[in-house]
Protein backbone atom coordinates (compact mmCIF):
# COMPACT_ATOMS: atom_id res chain seq x y z
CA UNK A 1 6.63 23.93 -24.16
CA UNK A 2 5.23 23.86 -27.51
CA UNK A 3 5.37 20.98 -29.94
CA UNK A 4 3.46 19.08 -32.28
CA UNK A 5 0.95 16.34 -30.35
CA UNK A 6 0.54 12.87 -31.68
CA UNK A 7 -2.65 10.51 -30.94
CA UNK A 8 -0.70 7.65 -32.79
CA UNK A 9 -4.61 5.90 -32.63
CA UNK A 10 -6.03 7.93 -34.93
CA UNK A 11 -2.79 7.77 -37.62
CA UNK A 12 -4.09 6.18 -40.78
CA UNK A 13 -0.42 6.24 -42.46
CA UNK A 14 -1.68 8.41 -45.14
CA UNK A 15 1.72 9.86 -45.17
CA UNK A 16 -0.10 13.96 -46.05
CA UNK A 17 2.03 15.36 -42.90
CA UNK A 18 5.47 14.04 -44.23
CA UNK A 19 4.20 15.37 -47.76
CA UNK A 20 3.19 19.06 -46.64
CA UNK A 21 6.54 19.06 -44.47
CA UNK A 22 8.75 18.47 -47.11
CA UNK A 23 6.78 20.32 -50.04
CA UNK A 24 7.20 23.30 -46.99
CA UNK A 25 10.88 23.16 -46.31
CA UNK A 26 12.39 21.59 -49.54
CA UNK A 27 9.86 22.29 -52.56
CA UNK A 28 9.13 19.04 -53.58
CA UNK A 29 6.89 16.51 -51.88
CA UNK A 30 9.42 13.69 -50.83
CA UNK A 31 8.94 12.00 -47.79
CA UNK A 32 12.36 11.21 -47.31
CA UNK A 33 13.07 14.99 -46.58
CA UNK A 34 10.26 15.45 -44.52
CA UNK A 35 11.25 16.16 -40.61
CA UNK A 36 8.24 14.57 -39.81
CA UNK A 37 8.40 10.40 -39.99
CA UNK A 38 5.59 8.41 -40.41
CA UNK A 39 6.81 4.84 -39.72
CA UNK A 40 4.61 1.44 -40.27
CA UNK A 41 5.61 -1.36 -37.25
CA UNK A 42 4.38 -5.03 -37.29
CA UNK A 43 2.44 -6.75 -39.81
CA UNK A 44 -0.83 -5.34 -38.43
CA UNK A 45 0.48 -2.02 -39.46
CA UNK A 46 0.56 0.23 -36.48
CA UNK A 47 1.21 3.41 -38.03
CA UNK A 48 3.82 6.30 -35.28
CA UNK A 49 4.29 9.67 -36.50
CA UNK A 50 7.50 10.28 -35.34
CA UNK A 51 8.13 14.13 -34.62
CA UNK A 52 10.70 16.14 -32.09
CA UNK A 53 8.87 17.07 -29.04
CA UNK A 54 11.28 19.82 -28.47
CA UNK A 55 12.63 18.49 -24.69
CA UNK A 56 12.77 21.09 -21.83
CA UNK A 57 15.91 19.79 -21.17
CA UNK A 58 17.06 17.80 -24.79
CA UNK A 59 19.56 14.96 -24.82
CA UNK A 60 20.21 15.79 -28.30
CA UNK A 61 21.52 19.11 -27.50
CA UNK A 62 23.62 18.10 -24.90
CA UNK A 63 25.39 15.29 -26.72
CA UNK A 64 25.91 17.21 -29.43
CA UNK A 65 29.47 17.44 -30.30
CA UNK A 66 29.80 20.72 -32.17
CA UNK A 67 27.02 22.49 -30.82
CA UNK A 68 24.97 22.33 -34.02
CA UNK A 69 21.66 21.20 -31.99
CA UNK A 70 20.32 24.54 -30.96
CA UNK A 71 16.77 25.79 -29.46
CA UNK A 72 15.20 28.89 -31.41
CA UNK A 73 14.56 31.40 -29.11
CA UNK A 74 10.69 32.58 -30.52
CA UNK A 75 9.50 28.76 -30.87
CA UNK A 76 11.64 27.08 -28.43
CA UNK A 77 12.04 24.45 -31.05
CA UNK A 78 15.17 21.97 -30.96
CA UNK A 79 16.57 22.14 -34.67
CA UNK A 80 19.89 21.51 -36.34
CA UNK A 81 22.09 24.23 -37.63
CA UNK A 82 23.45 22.94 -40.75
CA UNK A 83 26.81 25.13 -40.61
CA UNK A 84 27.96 23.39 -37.62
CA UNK A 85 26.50 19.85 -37.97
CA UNK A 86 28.71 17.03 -38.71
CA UNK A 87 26.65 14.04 -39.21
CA UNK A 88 27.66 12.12 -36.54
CA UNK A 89 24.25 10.91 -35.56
CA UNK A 90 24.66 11.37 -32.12
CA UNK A 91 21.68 13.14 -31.46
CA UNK A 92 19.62 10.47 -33.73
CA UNK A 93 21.22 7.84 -30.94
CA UNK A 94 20.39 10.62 -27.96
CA UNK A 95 16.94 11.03 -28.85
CA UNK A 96 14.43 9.10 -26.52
CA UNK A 97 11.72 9.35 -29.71
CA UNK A 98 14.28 9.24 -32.78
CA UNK A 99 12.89 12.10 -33.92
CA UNK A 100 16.11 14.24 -35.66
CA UNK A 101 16.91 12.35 -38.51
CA UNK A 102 19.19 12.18 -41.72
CA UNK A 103 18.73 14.18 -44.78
CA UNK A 104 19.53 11.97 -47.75
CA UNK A 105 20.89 14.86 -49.35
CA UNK A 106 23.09 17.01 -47.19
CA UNK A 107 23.88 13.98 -44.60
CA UNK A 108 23.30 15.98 -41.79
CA UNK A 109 20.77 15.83 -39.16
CA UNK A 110 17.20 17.58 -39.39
CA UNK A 111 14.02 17.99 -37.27
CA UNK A 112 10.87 19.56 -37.01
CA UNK A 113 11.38 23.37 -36.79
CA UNK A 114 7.29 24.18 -35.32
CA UNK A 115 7.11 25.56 -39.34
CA UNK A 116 7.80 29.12 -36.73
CA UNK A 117 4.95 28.31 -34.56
CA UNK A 118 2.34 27.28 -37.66
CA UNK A 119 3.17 23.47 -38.02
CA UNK A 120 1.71 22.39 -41.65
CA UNK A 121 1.24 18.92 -40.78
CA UNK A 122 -0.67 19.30 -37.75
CA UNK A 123 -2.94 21.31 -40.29
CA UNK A 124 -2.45 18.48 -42.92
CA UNK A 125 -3.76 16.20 -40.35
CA UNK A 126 -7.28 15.29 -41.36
CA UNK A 127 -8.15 12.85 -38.77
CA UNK A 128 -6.84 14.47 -36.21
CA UNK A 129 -3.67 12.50 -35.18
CA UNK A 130 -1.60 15.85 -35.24
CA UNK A 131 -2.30 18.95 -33.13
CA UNK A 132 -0.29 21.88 -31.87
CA UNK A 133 0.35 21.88 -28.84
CA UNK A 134 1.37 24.90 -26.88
CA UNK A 135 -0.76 23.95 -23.66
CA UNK A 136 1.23 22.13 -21.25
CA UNK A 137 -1.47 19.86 -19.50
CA UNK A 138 -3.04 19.02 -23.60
CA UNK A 139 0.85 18.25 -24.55
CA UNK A 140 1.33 15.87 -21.13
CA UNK A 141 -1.47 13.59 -21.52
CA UNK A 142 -0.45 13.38 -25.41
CA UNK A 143 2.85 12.64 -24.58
CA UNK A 144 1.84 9.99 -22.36
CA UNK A 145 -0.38 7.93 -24.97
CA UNK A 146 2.23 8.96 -27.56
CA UNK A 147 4.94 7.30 -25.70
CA UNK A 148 2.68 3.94 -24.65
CA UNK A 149 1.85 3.59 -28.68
CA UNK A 150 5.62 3.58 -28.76
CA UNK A 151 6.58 1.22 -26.30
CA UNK A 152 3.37 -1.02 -27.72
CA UNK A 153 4.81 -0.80 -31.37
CA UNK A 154 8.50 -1.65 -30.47
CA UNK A 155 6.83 -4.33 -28.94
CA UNK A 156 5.36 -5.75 -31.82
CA UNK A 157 8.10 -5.06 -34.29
CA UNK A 158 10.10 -7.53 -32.11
């Protein structure tokens, strides 16, 4: 499964992924309509890209009350078709990373698309926090660090 890596270690909160994401898919470099989220937890600032890791088998999909949370065939990424989305934010709730999230504009759900296999941001990614992923056994261990950072920064937003 393909997806963009995080080493949440390495994030510096520099906020260029969100930037290049949303310069990419809405024209303007806004990090409110980025469908990447870099989010700051605790006062030592523990920095957690937050980005859809495209499940094999995604909650988000399956909750989904009007279908709108559909896989693209040639990427295998999880995205939201506009058309059909509601807003309800039951795939924001669904989501074991809170990845999909709200754009301010439209009020409907968004996530990372895989930029159709290219992801900017994990090119954007100077120090290395970001990294495509299409290599299962690279994508596991990520996955596992990406989701102790997680657990660790809930922790200490607490």
């Amino acid at each position: 499964m393909s997806a963009v890596s995080v080493l949440p270690d390495l994030c510096t909160g520099c906020q260029s992924c969100e930037l290049v994401c949303s310069l990419s898919h809405e024209g303007m470099s806004c990090p409110s309509l980025s469908r990447i989220q870099v989010r700051k937890w605790g006062e030592i600032a523990v920095y957690m890209p937050i980005v859809c890791q495209h499940c094999s088998e995604a909650p988000c999909m399956t909750i989904c009350p009007t279908g709108a949370r559909k896989r693209i065939p040639e990427t295998q990424a999880v995205v939201t078709d506009p058309e059909w989305c509601v807003g309800c934010k039951s795939c924001i709730y669904a989501c074991p990373y809170g990845a999909p999230v709200i754009h301010p504009l439209t009020r409907k759900t968004m996530t990372c698309d895989l930029c159709a296999g290219k992801p900017l941001c994990a090119d954007a990614c100077t120090v290395g926090a970001l990294s495509f992923a299409s290599d299962g056994k690279i994508h596991v261990e990520r996955k596992k660090l990406y989701a102790q950072k997680m657990v660790q920064a809930l922790r200490l937003g607490r």
